[in-house]
C-alpha atoms as a PDB file:
ATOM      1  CA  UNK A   1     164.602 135.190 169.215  1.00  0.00           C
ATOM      2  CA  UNK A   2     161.918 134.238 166.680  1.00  0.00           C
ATOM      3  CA  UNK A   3     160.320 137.105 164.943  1.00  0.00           C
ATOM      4  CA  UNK A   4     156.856 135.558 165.096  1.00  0.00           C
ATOM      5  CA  UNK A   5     154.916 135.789 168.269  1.00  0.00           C
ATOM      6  CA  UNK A   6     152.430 132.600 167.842  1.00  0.00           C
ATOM      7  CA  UNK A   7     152.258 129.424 165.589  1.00  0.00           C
ATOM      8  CA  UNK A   8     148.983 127.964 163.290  1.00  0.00           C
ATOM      9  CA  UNK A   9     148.788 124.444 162.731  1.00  0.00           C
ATOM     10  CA  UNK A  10     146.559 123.056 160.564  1.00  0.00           C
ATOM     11  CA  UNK A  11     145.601 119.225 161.295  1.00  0.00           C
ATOM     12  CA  UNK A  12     145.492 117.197 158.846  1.00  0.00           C
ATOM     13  CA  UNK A  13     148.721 116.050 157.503  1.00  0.00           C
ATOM     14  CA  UNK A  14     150.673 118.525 159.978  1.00  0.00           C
ATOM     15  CA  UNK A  15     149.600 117.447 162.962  1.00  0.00           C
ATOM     16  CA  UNK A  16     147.796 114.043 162.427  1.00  0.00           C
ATOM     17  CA  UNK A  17     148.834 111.175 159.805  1.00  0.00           C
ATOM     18  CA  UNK A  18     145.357 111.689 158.336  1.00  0.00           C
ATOM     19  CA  UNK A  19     145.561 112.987 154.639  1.00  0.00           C
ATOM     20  CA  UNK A  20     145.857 109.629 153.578  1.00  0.00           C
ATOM     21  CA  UNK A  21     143.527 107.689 155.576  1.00  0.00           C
ATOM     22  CA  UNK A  22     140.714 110.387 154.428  1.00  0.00           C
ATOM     23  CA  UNK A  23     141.633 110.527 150.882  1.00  0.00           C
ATOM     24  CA  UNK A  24     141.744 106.842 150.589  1.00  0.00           C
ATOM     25  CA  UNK A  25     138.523 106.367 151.887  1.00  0.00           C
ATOM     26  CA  UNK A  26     137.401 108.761 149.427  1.00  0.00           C
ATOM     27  CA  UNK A  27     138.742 107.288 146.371  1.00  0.00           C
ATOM     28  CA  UNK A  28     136.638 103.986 147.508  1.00  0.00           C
ATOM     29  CA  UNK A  29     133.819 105.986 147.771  1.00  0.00           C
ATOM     30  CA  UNK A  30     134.515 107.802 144.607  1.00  0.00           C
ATOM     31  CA  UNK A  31     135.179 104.603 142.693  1.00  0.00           C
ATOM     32  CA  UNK A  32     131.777 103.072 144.361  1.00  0.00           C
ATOM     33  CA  UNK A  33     130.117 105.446 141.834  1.00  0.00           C
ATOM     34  CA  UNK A  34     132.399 105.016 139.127  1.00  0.00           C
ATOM     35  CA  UNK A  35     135.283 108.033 139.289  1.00  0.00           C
ATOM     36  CA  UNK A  36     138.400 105.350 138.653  1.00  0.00           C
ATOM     37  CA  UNK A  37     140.880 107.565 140.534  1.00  0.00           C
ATOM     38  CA  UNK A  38     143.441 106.397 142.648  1.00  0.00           C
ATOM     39  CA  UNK A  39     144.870 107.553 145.890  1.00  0.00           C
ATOM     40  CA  UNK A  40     147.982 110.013 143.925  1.00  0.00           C
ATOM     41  CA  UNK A  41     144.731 111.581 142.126  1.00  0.00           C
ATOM     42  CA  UNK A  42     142.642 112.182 145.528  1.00  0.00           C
ATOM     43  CA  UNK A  43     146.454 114.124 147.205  1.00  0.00           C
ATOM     44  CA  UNK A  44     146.647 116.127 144.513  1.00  0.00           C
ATOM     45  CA  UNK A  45     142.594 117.315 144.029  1.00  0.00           C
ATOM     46  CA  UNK A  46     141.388 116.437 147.375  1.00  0.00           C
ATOM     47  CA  UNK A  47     144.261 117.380 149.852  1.00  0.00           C
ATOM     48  CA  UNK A  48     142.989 120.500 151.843  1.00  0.00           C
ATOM     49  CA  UNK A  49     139.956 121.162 150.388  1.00  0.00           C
ATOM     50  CA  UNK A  50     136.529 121.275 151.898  1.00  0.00           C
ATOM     51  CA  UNK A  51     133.960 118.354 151.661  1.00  0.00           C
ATOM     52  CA  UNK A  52     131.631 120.307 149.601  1.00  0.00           C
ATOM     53  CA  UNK A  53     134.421 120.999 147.330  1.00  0.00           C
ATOM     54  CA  UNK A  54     135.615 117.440 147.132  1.00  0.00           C
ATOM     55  CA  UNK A  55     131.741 116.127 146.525  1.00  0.00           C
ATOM     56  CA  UNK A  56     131.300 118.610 143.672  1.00  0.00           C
ATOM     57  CA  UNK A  57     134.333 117.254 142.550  1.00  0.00           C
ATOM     58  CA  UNK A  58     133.547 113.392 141.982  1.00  0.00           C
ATOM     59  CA  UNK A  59     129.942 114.586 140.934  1.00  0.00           C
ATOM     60  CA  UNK A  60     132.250 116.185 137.969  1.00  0.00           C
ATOM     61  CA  UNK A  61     134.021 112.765 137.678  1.00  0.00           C
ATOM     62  CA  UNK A  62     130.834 110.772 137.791  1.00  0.00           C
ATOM     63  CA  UNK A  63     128.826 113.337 135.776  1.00  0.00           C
ATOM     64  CA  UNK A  64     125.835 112.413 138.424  1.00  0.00           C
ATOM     65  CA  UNK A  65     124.509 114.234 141.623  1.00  0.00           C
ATOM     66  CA  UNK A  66     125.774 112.325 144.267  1.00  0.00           C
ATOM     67  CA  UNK A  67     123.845 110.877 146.992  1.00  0.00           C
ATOM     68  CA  UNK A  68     122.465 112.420 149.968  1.00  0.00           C
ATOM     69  CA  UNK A  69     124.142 110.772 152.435  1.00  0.00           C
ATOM     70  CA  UNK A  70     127.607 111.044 150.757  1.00  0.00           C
ATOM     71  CA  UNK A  71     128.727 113.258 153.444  1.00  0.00           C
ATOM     72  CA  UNK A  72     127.467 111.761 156.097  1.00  0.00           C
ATOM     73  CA  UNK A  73     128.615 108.229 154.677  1.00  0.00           C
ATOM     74  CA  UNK A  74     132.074 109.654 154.695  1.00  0.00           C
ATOM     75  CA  UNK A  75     132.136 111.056 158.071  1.00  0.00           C
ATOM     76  CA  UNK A  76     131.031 107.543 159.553  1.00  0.00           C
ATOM     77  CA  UNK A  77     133.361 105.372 157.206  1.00  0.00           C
ATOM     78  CA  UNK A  78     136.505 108.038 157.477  1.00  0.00           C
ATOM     79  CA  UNK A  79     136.002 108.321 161.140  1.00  0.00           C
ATOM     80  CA  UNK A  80     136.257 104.427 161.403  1.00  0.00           C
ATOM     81  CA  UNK A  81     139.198 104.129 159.747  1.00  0.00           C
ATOM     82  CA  UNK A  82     140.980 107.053 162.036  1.00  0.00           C
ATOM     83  CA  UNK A  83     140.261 105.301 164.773  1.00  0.00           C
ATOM     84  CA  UNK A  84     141.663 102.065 163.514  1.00  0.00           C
ATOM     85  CA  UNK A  85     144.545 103.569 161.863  1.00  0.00           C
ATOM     86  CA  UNK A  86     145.464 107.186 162.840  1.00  0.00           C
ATOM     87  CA  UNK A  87     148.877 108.750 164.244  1.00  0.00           C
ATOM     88  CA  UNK A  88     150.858 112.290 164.808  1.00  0.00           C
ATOM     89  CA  UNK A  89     152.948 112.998 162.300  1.00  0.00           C
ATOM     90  CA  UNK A  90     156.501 111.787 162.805  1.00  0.00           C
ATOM     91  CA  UNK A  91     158.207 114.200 165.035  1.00  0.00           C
ATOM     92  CA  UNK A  92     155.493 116.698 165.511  1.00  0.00           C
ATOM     93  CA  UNK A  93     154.637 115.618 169.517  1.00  0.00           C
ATOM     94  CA  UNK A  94     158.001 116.785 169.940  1.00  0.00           C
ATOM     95  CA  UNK A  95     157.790 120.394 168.538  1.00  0.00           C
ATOM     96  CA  UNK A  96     154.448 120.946 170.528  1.00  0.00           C
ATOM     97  CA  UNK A  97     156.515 120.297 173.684  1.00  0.00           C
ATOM     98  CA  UNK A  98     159.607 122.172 172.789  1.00  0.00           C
ATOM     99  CA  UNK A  99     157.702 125.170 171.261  1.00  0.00           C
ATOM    100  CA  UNK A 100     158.142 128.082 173.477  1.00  0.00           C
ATOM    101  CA  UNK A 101     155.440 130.566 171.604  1.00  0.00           C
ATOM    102  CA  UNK A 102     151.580 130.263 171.929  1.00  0.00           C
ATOM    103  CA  UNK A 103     149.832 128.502 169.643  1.00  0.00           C
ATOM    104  CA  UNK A 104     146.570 126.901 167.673  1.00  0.00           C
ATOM    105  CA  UNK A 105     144.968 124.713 164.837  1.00  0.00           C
ATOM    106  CA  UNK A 106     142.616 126.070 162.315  1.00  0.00           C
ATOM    107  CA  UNK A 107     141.298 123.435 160.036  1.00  0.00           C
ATOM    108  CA  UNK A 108     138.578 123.343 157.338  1.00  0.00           C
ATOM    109  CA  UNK A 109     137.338 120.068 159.274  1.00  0.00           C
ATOM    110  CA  UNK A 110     134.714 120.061 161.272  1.00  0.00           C
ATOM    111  CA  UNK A 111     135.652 120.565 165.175  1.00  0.00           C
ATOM    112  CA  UNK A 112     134.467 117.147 166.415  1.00  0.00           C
ATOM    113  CA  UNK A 113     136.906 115.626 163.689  1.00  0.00           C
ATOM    114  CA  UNK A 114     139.249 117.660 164.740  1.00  0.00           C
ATOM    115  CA  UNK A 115     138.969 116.712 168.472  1.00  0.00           C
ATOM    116  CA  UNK A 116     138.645 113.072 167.751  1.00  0.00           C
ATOM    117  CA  UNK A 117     142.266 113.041 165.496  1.00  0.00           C
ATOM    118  CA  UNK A 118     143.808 114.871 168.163  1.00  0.00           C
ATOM    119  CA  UNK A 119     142.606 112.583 171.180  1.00  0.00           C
ATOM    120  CA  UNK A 120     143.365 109.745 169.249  1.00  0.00           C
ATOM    121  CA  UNK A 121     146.550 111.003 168.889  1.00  0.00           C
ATOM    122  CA  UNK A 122     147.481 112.162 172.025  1.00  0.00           C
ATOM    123  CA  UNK A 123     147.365 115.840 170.968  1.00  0.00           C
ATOM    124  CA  UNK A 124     144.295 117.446 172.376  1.00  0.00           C
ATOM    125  CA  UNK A 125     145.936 118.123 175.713  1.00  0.00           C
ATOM    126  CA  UNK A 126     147.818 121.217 173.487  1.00  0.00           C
ATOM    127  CA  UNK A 127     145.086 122.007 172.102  1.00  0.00           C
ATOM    128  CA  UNK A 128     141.982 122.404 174.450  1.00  0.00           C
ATOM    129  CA  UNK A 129     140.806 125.371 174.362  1.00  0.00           C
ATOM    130  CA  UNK A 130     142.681 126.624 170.676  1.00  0.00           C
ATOM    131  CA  UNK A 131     140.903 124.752 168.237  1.00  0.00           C
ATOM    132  CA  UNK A 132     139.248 127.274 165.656  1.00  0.00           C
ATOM    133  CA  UNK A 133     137.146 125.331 162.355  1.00  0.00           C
ATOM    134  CA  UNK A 134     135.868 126.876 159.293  1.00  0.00           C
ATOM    135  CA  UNK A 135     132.517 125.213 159.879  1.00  0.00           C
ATOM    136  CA  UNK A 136     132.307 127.577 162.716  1.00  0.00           C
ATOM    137  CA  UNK A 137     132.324 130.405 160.393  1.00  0.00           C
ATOM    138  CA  UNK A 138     131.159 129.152 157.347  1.00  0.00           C
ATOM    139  CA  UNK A 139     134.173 129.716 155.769  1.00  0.00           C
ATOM    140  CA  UNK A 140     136.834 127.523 153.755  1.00  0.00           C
ATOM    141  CA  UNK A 141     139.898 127.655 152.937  1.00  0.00           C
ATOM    142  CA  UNK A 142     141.161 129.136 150.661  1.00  0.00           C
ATOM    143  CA  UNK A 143     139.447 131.795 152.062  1.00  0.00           C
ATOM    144  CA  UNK A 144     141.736 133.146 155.184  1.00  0.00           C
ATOM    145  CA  UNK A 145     138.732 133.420 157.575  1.00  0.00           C
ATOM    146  CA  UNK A 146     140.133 130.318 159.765  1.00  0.00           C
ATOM    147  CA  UNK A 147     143.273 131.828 160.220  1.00  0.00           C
ATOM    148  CA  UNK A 148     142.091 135.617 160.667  1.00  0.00           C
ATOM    149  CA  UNK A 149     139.883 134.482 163.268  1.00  0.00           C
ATOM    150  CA  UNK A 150     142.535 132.160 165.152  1.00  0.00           C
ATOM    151  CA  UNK A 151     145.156 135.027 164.915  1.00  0.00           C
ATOM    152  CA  UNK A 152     142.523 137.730 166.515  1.00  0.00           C
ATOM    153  CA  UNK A 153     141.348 135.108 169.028  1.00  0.00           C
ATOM    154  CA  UNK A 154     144.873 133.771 169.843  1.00  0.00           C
ATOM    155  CA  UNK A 155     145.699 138.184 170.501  1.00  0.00           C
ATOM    156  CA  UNK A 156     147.749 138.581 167.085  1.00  0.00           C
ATOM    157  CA  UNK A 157     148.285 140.520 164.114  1.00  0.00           C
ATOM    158  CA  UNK A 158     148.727 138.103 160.738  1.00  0.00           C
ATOM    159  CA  UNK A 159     152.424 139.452 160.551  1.00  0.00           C
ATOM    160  CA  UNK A 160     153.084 138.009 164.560  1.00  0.00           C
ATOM    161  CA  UNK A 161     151.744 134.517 163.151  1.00  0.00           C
ATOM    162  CA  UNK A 162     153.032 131.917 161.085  1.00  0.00           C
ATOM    163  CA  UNK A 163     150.920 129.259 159.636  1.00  0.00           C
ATOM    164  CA  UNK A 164     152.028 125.759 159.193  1.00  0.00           C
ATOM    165  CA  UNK A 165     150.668 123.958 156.393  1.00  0.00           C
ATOM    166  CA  UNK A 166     151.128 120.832 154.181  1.00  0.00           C
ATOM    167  CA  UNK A 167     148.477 121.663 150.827  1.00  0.00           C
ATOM    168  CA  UNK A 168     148.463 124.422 148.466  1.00  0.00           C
ATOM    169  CA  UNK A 169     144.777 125.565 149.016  1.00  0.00           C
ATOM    170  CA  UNK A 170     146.116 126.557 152.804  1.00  0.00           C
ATOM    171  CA  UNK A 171     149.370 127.728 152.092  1.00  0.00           C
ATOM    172  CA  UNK A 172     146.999 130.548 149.775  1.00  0.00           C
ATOM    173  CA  UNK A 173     144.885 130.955 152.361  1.00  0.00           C
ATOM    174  CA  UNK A 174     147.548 131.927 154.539  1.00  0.00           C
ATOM    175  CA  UNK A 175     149.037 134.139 152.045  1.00  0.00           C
ATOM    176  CA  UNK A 176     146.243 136.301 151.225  1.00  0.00           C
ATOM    177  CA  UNK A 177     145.272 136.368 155.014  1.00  0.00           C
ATOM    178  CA  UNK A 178     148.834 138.106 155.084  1.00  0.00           C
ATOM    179  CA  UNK A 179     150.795 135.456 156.980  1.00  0.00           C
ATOM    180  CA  UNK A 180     153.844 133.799 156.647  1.00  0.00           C
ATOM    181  CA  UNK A 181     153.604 130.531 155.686  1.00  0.00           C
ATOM    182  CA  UNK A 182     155.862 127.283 155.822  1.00  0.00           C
ATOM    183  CA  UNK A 183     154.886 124.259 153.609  1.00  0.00           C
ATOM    184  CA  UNK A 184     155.270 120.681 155.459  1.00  0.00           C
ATOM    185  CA  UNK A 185     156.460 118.758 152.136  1.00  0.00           C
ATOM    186  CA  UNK A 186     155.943 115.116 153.443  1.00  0.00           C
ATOM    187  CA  UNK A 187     153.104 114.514 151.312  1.00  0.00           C
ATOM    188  CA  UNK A 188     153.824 117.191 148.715  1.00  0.00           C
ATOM    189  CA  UNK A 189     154.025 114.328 145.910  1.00  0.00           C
ATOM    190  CA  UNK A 190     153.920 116.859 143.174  1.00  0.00           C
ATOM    191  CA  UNK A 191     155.870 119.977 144.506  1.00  0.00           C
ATOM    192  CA  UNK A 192     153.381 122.204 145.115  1.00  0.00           C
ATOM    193  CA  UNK A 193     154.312 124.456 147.588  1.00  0.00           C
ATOM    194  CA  UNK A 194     158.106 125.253 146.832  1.00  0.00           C
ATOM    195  CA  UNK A 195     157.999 128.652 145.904  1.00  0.00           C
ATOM    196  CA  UNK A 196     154.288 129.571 146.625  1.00  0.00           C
ATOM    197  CA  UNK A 197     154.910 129.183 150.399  1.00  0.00           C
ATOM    198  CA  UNK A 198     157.493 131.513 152.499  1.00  0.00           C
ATOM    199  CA  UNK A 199     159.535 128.425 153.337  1.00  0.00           C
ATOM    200  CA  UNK A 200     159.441 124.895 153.304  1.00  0.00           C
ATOM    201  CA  UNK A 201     160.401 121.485 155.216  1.00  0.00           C
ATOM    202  CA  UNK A 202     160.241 118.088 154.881  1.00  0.00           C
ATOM    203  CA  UNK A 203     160.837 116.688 158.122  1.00  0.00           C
ATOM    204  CA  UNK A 204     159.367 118.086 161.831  1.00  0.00           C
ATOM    205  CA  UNK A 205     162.286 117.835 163.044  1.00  0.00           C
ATOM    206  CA  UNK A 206     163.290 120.629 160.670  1.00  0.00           C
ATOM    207  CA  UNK A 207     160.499 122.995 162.305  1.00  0.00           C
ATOM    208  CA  UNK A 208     161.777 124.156 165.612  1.00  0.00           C
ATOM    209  CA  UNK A 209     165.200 125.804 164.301  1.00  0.00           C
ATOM    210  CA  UNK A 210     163.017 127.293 160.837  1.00  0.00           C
ATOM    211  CA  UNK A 211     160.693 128.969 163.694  1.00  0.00           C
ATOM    212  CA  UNK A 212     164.212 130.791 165.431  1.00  0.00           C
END
């Protein structure tokens, strides 16, 4: 029997194919205003932080205030290209099938991003009515809010939970919320999370015997 009592997703790059798609788009944005990064650069910087935090970020890079509509811009161009190019992760449809505890996703995207990556994927039927975003409280990882507020909603103490998560800014969110965490390595192109989260895996089909 597994000694956690419900299971935390976040979305991008555990659930949905996404990280890449969104980073990409990005870097062409970026590189619109003159950054010169590539995609490796945008994984490594980019992956699970907020918007705000990757804006302030190529500002840096471009030593400019960005536009106004940067934001916005993105949300139209990287929501294009989801719907053009999006998927699950390999193997995860499986998991949410065979997975015999409650649970969740709590993303630092905004909850009609997250709806739309699930649909498009096939996932939302899972998720329905568990979707909890830190634009709904105004708080980002690596700040735990998301997950505090998932776990008390979902009925759970951090210590019943266990967060799955695929970038280093959630995997210390999770930590200091007091949860265990495993790292989804996929995507982990510099080794990030082996030995900063509790466990980790690079293949879904790893997940479902890890859980117990």
């Amino acid at each position: 029997m597994s000694k956690y009592k419900c299971v935390i997703f976040d979305c991008d790059g555990v659930l949905v194919d996404s990280e890449a798609i969104a980073n990409q788009v990005m870097v062409e944005m970026a590189n619109e205003l003159g950054a010169e990064i590539d995609l490796d650069y945008a994984l490594k910087n980019f992956k699970g932080a907020s918007i705000q935090r990757c804006q302030e970020q190529i500002a840096e890079l471009v030593a400019e205030r960005l536009p106004d509509n940067f934001i916005p811009n993105f949300r139209v161009r990287s929501f294009e290209a989801f719907k053009n190019n999006i998927k699950p992760v390999d193997g995860v449809t499986e998991v949410l099938e065979r997975l015999q505890l409650p649970f969740c996703v709590a993303s630092s995207g905004p909850e009609n991003k997250i709806r739309l990556n699930l649909e498009l994927t096939g996932l939302l039927p899972h998720f329905e009515h568990n979707i909890f975003s830190c634009f709904t409280i105004k708080r980002w990882k690596p700040d735990p809010g998301v997950f505090l507020w998932a776990a008390d909603t979902m009925g759970f103490q951090p210590e019943e939970c266990l967060v799955i998560e695929d970038s280093l800014i959630g995997v210390t969110a999770a930590i200091d919320g007091g949860f265990d965490v495993f790292g989804y390595t996929a995507l982990d192109v510099h080794n990030e999370l082996e030995g900063r989260a509790t466990a980790t895996f690079n293949d879904m089909s790893q997940l479902l015997n890890m859980i117990g």
